[in-house]
Protein backbone atom coordinates (compact mmCIF):
# COMPACT_ATOMS: atom_id res chain seq x y z
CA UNK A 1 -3.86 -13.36 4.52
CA UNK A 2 -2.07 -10.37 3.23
CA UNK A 3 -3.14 -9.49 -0.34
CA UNK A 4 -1.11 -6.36 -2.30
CA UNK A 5 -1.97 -5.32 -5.68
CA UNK A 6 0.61 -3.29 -7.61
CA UNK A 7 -1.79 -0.25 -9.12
CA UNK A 8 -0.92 -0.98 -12.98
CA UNK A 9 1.97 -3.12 -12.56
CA UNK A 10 1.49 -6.54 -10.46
CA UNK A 11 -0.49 -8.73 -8.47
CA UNK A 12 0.87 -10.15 -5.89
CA UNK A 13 0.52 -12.27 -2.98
CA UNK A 14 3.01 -12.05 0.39
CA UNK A 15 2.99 -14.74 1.75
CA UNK A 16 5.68 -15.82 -1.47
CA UNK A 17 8.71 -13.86 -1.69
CA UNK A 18 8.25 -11.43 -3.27
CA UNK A 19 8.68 -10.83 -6.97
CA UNK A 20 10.57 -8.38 -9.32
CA UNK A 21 8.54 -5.93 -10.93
CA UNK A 22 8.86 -2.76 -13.26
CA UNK A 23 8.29 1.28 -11.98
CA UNK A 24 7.09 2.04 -15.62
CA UNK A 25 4.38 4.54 -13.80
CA UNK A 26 5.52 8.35 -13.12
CA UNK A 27 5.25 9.11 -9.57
CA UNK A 28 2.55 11.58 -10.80
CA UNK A 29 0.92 8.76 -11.93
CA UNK A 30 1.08 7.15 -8.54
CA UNK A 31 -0.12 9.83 -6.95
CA UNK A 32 -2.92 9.99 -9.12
CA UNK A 33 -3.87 6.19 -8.83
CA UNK A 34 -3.88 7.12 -5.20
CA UNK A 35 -6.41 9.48 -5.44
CA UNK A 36 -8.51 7.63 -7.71
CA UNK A 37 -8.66 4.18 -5.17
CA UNK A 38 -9.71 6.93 -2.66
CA UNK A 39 -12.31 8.82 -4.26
CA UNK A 40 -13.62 5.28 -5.94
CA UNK A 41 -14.39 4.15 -1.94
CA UNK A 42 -15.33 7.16 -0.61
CA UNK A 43 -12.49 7.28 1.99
CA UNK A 44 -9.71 9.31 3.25
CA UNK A 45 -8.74 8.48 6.61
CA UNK A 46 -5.02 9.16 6.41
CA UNK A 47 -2.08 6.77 8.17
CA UNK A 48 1.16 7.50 9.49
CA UNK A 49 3.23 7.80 6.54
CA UNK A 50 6.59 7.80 8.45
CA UNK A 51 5.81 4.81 10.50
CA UNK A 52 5.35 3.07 6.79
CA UNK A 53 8.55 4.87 5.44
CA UNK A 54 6.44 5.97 2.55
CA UNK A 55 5.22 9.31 0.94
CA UNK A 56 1.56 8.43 1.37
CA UNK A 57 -0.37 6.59 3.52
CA UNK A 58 -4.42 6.10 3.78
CA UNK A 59 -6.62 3.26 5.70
CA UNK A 60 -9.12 2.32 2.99
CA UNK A 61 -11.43 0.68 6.20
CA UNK A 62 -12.55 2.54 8.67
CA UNK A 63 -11.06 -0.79 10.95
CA UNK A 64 -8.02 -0.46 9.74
CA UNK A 65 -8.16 -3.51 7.85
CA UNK A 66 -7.22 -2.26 4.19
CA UNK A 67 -4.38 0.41 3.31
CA UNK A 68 -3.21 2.31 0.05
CA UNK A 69 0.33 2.98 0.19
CA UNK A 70 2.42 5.27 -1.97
CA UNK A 71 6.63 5.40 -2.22
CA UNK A 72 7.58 7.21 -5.13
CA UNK A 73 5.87 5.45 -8.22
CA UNK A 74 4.92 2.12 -6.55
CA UNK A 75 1.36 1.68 -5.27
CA UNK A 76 0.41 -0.90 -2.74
CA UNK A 77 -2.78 -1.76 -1.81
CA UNK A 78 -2.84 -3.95 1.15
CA UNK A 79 -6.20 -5.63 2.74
CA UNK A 80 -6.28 -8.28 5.43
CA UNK A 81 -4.91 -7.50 8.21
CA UNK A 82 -5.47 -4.82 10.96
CA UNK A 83 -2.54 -2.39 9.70
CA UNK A 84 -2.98 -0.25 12.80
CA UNK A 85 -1.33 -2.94 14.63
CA UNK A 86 2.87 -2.45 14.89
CA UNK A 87 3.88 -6.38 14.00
CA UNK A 88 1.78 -6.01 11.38
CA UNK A 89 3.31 -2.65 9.64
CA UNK A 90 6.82 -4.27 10.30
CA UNK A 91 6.03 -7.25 8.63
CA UNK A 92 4.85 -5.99 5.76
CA UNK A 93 7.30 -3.23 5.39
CA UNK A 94 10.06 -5.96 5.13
CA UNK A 95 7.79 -8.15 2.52
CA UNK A 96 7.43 -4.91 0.97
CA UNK A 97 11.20 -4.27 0.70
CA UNK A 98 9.88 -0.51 2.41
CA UNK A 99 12.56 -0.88 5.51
């Protein structure tokens, strides 16, 4: 089960379609919300942010079963799944509307 949580916005789960929501948050702000999930775990093991078509990518697990991804001023944090795995990051990317 793939669950994503909109930092601030939206919670949401993929396996629906997914649903409308507002970019009310600066992209500073995103970036900062980043930061924050990563300091709060103790973390920072970074992902390949051009494979996700994003700005920033880190693995929040250490087996690359959680992610926090950044594009612009939308946060997704994504748990669940082994994200190292291809399928996987294509999947979501298209749930994600991130293609």
């Amino acid at each position: 089960m793939i669950i994503a949580i909109v930092i601030g916005i939206l919670y949401r789960h993929y396996i629906k379609p997914p649903l409308k929501f507002s970019k009310a948050i600066s992209e500073k702000r995103a970036q900062k919300v980043v930061r924050w999930y990563i300091n709060e775990l103790g973390r920072e093991i970074k992902a390949d942010a051009d494979l996700w078509n994003v700005d920033e990518a880190y693995y929040i697990r250490t087996d690359r079963t959680g992610i926090v991804i950044r594009k612009g001023k939308e946060v997704f944090v994504l748990t669940g799944k082994d994200f190292n795995y291809n399928k996987t990051v294509e999947i979501s990317k298209e749930k994600l509307g991130l293609n």
